[in-house]
Protein backbone atom coordinates (compact mmCIF):
# COMPACT_ATOMS: atom_id res chain seq x y z
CA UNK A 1 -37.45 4.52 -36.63
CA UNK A 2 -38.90 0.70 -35.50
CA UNK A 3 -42.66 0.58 -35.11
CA UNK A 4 -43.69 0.65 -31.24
CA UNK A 5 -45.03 -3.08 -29.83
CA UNK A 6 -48.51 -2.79 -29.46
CA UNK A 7 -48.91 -6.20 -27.92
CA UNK A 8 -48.03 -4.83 -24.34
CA UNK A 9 -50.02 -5.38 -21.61
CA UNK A 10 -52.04 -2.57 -20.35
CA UNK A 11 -50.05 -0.81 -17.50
CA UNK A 12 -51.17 -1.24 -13.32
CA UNK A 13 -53.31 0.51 -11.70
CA UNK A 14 -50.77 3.27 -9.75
CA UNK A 15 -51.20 3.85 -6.07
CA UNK A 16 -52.70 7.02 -5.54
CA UNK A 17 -50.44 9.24 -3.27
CA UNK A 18 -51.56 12.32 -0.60
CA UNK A 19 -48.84 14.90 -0.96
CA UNK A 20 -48.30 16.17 2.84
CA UNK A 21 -46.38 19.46 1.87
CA UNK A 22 -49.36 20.65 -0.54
CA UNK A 23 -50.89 24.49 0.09
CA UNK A 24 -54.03 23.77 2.44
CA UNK A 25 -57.49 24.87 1.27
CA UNK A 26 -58.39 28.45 1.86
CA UNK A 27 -61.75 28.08 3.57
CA UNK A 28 -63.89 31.29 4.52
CA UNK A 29 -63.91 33.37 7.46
CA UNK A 30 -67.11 32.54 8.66
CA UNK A 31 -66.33 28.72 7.81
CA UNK A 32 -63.37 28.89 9.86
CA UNK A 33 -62.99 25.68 12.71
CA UNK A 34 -66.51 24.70 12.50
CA UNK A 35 -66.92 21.62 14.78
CA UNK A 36 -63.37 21.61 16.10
CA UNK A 37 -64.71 22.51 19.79
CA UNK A 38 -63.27 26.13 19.35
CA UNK A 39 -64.12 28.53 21.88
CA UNK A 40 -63.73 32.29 21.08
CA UNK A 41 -63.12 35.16 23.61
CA UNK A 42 -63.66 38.69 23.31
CA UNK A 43 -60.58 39.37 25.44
CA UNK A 44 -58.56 42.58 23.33
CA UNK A 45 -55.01 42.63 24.38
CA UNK A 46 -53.61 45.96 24.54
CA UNK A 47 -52.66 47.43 21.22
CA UNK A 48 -49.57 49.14 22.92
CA UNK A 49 -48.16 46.28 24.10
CA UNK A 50 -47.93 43.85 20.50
CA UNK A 51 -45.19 44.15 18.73
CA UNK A 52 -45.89 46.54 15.53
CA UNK A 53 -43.57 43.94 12.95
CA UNK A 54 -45.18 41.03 14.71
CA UNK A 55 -49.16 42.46 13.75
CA UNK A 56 -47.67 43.89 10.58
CA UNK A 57 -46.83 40.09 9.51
CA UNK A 58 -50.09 38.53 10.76
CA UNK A 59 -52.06 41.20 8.93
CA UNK A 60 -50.06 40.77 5.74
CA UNK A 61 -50.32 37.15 6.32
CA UNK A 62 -53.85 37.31 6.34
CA UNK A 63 -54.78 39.63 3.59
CA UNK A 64 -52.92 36.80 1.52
CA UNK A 65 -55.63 34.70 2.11
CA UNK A 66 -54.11 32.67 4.93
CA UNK A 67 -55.17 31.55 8.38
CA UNK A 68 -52.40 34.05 10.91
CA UNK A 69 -52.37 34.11 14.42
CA UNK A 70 -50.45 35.25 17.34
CA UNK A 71 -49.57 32.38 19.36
CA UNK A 72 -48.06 31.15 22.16
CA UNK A 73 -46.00 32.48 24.71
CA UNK A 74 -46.91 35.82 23.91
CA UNK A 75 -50.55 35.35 23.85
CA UNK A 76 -50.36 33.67 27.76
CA UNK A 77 -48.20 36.79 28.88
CA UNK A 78 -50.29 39.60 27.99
CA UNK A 79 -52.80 37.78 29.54
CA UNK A 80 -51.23 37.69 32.57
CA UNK A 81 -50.04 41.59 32.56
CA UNK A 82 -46.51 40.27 31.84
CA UNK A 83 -44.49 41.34 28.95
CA UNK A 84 -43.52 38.86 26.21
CA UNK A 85 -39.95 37.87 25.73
CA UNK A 86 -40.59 37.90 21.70
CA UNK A 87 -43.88 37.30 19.43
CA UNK A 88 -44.93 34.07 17.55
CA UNK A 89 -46.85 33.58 14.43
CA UNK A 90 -48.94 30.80 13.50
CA UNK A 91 -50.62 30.26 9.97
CA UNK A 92 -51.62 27.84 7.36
CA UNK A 93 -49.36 29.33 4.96
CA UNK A 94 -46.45 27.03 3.99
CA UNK A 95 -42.44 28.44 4.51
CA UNK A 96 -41.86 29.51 1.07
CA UNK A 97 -45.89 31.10 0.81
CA UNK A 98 -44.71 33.00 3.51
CA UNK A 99 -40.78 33.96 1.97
CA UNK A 100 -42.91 34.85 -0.92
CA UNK A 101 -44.79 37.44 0.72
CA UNK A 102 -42.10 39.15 2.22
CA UNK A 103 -38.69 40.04 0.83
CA UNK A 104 -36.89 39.92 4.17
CA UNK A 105 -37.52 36.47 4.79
CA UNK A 106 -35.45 33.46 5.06
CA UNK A 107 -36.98 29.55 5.52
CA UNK A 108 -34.38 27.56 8.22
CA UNK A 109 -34.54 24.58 9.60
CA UNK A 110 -34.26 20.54 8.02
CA UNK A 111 -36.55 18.59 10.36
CA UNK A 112 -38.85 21.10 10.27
CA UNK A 113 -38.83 24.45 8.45
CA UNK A 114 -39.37 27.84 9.65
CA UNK A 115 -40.02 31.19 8.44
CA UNK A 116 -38.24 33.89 9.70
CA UNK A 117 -38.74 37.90 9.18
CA UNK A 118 -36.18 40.00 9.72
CA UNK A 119 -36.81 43.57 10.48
CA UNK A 120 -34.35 46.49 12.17
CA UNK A 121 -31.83 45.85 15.36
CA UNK A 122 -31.72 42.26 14.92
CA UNK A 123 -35.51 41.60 15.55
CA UNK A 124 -36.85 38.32 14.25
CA UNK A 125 -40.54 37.28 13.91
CA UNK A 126 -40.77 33.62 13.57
CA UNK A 127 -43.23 32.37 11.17
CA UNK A 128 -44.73 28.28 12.06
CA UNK A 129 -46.78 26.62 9.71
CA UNK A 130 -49.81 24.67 11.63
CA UNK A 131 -48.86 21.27 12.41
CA UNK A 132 -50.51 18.33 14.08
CA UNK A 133 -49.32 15.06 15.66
CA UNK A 134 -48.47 12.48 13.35
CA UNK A 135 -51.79 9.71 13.02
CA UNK A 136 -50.02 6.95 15.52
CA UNK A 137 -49.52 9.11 18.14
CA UNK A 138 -51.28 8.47 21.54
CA UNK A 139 -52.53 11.29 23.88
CA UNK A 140 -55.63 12.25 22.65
CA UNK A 141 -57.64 15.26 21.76
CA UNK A 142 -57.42 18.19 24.62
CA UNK A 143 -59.89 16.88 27.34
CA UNK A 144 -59.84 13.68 26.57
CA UNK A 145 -58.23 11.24 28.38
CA UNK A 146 -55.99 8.55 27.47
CA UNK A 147 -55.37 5.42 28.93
CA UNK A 148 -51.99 3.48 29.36
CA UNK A 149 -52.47 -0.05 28.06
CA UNK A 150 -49.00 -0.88 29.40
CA UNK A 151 -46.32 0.88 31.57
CA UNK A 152 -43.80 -0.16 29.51
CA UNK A 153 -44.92 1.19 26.40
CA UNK A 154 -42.33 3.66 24.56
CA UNK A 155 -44.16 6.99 23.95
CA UNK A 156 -41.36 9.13 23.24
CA UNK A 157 -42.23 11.50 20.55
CA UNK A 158 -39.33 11.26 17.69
CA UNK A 159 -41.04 13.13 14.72
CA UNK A 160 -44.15 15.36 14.59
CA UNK A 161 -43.25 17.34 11.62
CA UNK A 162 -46.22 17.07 9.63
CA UNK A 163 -48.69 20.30 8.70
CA UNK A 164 -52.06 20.11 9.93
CA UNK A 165 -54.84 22.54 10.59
CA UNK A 166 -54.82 25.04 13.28
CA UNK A 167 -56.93 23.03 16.07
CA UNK A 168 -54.46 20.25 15.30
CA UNK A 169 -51.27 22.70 16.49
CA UNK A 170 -53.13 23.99 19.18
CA UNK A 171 -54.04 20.04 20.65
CA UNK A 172 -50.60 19.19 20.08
CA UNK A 173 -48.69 21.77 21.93
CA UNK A 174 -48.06 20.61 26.10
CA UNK A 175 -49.82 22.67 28.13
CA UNK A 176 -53.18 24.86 27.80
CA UNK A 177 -51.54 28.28 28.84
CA UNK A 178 -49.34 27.77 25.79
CA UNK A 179 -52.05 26.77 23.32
CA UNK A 180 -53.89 29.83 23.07
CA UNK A 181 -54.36 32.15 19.60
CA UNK A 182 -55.24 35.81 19.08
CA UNK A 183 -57.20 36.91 16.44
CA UNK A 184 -55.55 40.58 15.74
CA UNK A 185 -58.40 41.50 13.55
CA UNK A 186 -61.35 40.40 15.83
CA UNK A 187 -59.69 40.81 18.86
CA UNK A 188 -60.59 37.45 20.22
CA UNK A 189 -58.46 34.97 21.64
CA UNK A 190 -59.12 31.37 20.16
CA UNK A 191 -59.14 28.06 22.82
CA UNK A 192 -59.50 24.69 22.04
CA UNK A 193 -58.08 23.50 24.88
CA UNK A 194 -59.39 25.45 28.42
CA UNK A 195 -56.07 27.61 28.76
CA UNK A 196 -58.27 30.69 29.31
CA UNK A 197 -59.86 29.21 32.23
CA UNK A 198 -56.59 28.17 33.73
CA UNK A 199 -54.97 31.17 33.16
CA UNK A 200 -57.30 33.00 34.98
CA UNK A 201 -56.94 30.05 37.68
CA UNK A 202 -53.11 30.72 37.21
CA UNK A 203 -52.78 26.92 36.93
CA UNK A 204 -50.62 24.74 34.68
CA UNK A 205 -52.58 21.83 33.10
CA UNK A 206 -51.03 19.36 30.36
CA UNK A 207 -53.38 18.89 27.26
CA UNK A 208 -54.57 15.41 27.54
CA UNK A 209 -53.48 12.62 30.64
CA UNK A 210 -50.51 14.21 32.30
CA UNK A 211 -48.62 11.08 31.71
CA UNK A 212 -49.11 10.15 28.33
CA UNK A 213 -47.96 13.89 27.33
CA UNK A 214 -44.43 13.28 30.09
CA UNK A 215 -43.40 9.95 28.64
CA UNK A 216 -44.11 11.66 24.86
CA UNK A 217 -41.21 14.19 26.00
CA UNK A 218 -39.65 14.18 29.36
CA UNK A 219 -38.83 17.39 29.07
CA UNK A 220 -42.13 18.75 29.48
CA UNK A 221 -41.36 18.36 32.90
CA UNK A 222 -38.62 20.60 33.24
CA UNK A 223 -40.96 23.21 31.40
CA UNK A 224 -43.66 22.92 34.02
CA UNK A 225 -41.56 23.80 36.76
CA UNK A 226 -40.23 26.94 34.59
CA UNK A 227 -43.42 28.27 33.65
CA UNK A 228 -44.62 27.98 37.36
CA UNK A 229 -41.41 29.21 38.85
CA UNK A 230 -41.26 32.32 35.76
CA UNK A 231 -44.82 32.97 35.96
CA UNK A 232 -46.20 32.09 39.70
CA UNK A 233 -48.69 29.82 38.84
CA UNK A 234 -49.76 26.74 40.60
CA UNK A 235 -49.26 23.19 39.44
CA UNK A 236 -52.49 21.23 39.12
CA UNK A 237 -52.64 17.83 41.34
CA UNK A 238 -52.50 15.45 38.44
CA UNK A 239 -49.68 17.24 36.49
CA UNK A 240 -47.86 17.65 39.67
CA UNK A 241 -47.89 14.06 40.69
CA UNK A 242 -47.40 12.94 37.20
CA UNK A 243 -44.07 14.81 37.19
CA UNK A 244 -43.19 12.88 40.41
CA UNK A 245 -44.05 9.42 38.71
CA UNK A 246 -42.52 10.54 35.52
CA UNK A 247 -39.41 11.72 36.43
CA UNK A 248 -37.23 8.48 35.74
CA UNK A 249 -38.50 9.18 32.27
CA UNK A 250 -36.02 12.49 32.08
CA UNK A 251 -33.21 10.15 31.52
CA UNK A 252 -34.42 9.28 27.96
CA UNK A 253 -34.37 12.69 26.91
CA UNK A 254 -31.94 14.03 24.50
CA UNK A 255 -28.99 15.94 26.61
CA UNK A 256 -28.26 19.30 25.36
CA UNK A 257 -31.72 19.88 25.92
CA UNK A 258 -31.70 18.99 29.58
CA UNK A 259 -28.90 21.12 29.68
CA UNK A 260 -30.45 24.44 27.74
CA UNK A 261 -33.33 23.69 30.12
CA UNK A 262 -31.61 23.59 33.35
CA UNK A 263 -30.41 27.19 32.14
CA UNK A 264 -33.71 28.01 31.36
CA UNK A 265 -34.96 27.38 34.77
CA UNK A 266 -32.08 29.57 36.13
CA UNK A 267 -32.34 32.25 33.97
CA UNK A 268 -36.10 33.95 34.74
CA UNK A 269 -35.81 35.34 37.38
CA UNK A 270 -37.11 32.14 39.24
CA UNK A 271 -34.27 30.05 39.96
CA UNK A 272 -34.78 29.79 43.45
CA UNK A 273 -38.61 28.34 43.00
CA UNK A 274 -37.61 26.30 40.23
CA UNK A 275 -34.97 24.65 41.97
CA UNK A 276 -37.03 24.13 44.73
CA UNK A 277 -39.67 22.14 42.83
CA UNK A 278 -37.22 20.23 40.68
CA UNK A 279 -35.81 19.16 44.23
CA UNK A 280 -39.25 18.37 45.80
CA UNK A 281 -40.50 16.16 42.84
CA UNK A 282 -37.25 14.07 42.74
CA UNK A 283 -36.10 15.47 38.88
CA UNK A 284 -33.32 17.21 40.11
CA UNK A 285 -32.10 13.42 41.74
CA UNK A 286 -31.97 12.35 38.25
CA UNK A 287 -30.45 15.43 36.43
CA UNK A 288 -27.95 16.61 38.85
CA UNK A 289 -27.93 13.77 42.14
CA UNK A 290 -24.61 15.62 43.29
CA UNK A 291 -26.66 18.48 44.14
CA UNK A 292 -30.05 16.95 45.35
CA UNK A 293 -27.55 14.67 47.42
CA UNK A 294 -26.08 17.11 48.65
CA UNK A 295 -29.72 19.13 49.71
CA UNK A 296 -31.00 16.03 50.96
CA UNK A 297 -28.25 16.07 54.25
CA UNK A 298 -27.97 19.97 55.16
CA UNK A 299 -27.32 19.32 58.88
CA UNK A 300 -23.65 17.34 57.50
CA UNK A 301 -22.89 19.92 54.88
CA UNK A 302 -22.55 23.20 57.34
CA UNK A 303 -25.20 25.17 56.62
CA UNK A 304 -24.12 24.57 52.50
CA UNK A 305 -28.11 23.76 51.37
CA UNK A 306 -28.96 26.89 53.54
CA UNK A 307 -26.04 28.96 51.14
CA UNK A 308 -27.15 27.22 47.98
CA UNK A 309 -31.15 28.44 48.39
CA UNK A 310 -29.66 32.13 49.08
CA UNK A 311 -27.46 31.65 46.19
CA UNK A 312 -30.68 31.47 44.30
CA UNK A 313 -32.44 34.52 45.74
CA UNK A 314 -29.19 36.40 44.92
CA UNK A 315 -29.64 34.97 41.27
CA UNK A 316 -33.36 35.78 40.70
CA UNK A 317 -32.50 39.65 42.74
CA UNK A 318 -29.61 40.17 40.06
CA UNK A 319 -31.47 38.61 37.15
CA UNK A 320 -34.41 41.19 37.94
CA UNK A 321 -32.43 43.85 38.31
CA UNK A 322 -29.70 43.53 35.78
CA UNK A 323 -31.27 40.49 33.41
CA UNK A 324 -30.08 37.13 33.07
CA UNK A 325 -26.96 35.92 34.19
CA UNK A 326 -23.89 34.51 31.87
CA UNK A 327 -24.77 30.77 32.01
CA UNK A 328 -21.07 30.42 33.67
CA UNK A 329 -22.28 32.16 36.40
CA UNK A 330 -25.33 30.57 36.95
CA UNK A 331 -23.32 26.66 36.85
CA UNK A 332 -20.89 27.86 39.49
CA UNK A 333 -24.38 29.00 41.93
CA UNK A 334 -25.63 25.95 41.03
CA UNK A 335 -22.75 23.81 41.59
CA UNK A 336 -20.40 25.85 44.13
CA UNK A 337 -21.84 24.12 47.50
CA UNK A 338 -21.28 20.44 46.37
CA UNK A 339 -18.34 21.15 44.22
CA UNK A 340 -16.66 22.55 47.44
CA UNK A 341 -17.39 19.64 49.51
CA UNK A 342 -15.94 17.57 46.52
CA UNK A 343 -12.16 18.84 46.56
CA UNK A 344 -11.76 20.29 50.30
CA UNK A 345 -8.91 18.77 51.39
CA UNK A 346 -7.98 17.31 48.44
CA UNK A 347 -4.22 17.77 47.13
CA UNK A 348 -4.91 18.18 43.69
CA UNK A 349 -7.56 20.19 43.33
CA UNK A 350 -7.86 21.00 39.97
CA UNK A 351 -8.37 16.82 39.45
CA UNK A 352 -11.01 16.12 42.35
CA UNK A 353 -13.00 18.87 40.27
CA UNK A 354 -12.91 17.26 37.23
CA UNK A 355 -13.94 13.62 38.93
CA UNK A 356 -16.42 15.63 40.08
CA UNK A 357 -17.79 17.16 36.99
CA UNK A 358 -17.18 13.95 34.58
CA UNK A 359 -20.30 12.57 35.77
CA UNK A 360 -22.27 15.42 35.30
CA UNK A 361 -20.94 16.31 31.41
CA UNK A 362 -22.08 12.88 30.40
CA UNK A 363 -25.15 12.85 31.92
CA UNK A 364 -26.17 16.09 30.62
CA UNK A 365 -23.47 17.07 27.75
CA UNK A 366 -22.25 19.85 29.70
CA UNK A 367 -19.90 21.88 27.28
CA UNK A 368 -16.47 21.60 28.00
CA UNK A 369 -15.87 25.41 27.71
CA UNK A 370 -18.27 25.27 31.26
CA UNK A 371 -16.61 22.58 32.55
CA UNK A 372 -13.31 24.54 32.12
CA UNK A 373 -14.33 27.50 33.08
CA UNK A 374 -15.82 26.11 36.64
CA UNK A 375 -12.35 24.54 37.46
CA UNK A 376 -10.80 28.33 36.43
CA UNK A 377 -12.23 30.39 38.56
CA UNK A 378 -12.22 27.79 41.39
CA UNK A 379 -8.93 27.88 41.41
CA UNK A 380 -8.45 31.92 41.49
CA UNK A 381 -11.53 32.39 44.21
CA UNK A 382 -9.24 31.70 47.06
CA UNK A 383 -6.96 34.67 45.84
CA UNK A 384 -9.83 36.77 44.92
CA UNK A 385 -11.43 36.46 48.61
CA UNK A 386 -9.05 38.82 49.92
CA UNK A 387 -9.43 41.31 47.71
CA UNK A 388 -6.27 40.85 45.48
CA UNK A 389 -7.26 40.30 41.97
CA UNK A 390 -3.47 40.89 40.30
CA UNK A 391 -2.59 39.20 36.77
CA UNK A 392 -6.26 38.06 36.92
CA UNK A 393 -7.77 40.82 35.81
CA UNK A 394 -7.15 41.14 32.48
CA UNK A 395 -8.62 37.77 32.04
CA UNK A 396 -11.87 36.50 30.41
CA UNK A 397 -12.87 35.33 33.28
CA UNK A 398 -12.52 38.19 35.65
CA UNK A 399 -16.30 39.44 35.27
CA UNK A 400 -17.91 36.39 35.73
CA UNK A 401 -15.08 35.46 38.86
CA UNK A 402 -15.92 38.17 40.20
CA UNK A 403 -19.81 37.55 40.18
CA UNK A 404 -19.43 34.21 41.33
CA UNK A 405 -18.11 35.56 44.31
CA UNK A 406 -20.12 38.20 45.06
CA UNK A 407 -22.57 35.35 44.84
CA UNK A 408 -20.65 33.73 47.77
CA UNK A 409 -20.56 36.20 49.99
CA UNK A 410 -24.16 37.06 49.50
CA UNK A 411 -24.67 33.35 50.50
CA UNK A 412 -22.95 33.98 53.71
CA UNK A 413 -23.93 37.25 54.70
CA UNK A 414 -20.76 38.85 54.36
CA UNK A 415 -20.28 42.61 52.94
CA UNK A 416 -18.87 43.19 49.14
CA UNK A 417 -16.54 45.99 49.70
CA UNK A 418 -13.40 43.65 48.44
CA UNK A 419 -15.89 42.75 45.43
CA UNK A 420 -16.79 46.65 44.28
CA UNK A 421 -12.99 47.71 44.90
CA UNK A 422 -11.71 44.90 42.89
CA UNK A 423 -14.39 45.79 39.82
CA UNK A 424 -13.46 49.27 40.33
CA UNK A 425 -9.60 48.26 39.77
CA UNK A 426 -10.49 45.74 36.73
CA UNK A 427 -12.11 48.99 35.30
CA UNK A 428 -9.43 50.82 35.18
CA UNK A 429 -6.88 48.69 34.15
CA UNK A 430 -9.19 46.70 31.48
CA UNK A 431 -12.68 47.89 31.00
CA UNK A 432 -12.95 45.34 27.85
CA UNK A 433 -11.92 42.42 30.35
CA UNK A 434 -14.99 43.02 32.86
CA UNK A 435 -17.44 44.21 30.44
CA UNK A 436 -17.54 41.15 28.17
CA UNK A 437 -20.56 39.37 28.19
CA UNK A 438 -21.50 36.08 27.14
CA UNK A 439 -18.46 33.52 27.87
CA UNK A 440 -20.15 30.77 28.91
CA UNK A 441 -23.39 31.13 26.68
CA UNK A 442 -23.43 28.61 23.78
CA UNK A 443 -23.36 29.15 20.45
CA UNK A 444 -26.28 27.09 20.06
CA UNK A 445 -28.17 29.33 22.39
CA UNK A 446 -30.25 31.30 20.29
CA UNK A 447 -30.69 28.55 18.02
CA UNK A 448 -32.12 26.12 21.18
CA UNK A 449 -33.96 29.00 22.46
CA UNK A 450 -36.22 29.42 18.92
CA UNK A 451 -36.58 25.31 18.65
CA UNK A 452 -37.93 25.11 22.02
CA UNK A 453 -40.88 27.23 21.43
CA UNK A 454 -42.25 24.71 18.82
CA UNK A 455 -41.61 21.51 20.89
């Protein structure tokens, strides 16, 4: 074996590195947020109404050692006596900390990975690590206002996966009403950012300059009108007329989620105020300008904006009722007045439709499935309107056809005898036909639907 050269030159001083993805320090209850501007709340949200698997997860979470908190959506809507769609957990532990507490867990995601517990039926309690906003991002702590050096400046947000504390994930979510965290334990809800206050104001207010946070992500915009359409709350001046300033911004945002939004504002049993605001505030001139075109001129369409705004009534009544609508259903209310207009008289109708909808699918990736679908059952309404639904009914399409028209003639004030005879005869001859939910829901749905919560 040779000898080893000891006339080398001493190595270089090595770059020290911070590794991001480290386990945080585990600090002590009572040193918990000191000096972050937390205010605490002895507000106890009823026991009855949390779900058990979501507190049995925050609790477990916590006698870990780790920071856990509800969060979120679910914290706003017990707060305002409504009843949460599902329950969020926020906590300093890391994914696999939290897969290795609990054996029914799988970590998801690449950009940014979640934990997910699975319990009985299909239930899912997500699991988010803290994060904060990466250290060149503009907007500001919550409160503190930000000023626009130049109009031009790109803001968009295109990565904010890094873990942070949990001030830091509360400043970085959009608005105040969605920043909020409940202490199971204590029975306190934790605010760094005023959403108590505007809660009980019932008022949507961005955290930061109303701007700044629109030109970060443009669709923040579209999720202002839903939560004040879904949940009756106000607007607050500055967030209102920084929607109307911001709106040109929505065409920078990435499509399928303009499109799972546009659903999203359909599908809470709002539609009708939501459309109505993206309308007022010029976003729906950008997103859909057939339609808002189309609203603009009522007195040359017949009567047609009149029949689109009872469309939505009939949407939200149904959606109340029976629960949200097949997304197929809810693109034909949307688009049934101006699509009309579009191929009457034509000769080929089946093509002025798709001229029609070309547009549209590349300015908001609408799936083709939709797009085909749409053409479908405008096609068969004409024989469905008087009450003949013949070969048709064993089709996939028959439910939802049959919706859309029941749609129609609610619209127009016209009685749905021909539309319960013809479910009544579907029924018989092919209960599987009708009953099938779901054609025109994505795939991705689900997926889109968990993402969105942590945008």
């Amino acid at each position: 074996m040779g000898r080893s050269n000891t006339n080398h030159p001493p190595p270089p001083d090595l770059p020290s590195f911070r590794i991001e993805d480290e386990a945080p320090e585990v600090k002590p209850l009572e040193e918990r947020h000191t000096g972050t501007g937390l205010e605490r709340h002895d507000i106890p949200l009823p026991e009855d109404r949390i779900d058990p698997d979501a507190a049995k997860v925050v609790r477990r979470l916590e006698r870990a050692g780790f920071e856990a908190y509800l969060v979120g959506g679910c914290v706003r809507d017990l707060m305002l006596n409504g009843t949460p769609k599902d329950f969020d957990v926020a906590t300093s532990a890391r994914p696999d900390d939290v897969k290795g507490l609990f054996r029914n867990c799988r970590v998801i995601g690449r950009r940014f990975r979640l934990a997910h517990v699975l319990f009985g039926g299909g239930k899912v309690v997500e699991v988010a690590t803290f994060r904060r906003n990466p250290a060149n991002m503009s907007g500001g702590d919550a409160g503190e206002p930000v000023e626009i050096d130049d109009p031009t400046d790109d803001l968009l947000i295109r990565s904010d996966n890094v873990f942070g504390e949990a001030h830091e994930d509360a400043i970085r979510r959009d608005f105040t009403i969605n920043a909020l965290f409940y202490d199971l334990d204590r029975r306190q809800v934790l605010d760094w950012c005023g959403g108590v206050s505007h809660i009980q104001h019932r008022v949507i207010q961005t955290i930061g300059e109303p701007r700044v946070r629109f030109r970060e992500d443009p669709i923040r915009i579209l999720r202002a009108i839903k939560f004040a359409s879904r949940l009756d709350l106000g607007i607050a001046e500055g967030v209102y007329d920084a929607i109307v300033q911001c709106r040109d911004e929505l065409s920078r945002a990435a499509r399928p989620r303009i499109y799972e939004e546009i659903l999203r504002l359909m599908r809470g049993g709002g539609a009708h105020r939501a459309m109505w605001l993206l309308w007022e505030t010029g976003a729906m001139a950008i997103l859909l300008p057939e339609l808002s075109s189309f609203l603009d001129d009522d007195e040359a369409t017949s009567g047609g904006g009149e029949r689109f705004w009872k469309r939505m009534q009939a949407i939200d009544q149904k959606t109340r009722h029976d629960g949200p609508r097949d997304d197929l259903v809810l693109w034909s209310a949307l688009l049934a007045e101006p699509l009309a207009e579009a191929t009457f008289r034509a000769k080929d109708v089946g093509l002025a439709a798709a001229d029609f909808l070309e547009p549209i699918v590349e300015r908001i990736a609408m799936p083709r499935r939709i797009v085909d679908g749409l053409r479908r059952i405008l096609g068969v309404l004409p024989r469905l309107r008087p009450g003949r639904v013949g070969r048709f009914a064993r089709s996939e399409l028959i439910g939802v056809a049959l919706e859309t028209l029941e749609l129609d003639l609610m619209a127009r004030d016209q009685p749905l005898d021909s539309v319960h005879a013809m479910r009544e005869e579907v029924l018989a001859l092919a209960p599987a036909a009708i009953a099938r939910p779901g054609y025109g829901r994505s795939p991705a749905y689900r997926r889109t639907e968990r993402t969105a919560r942590h945008r």
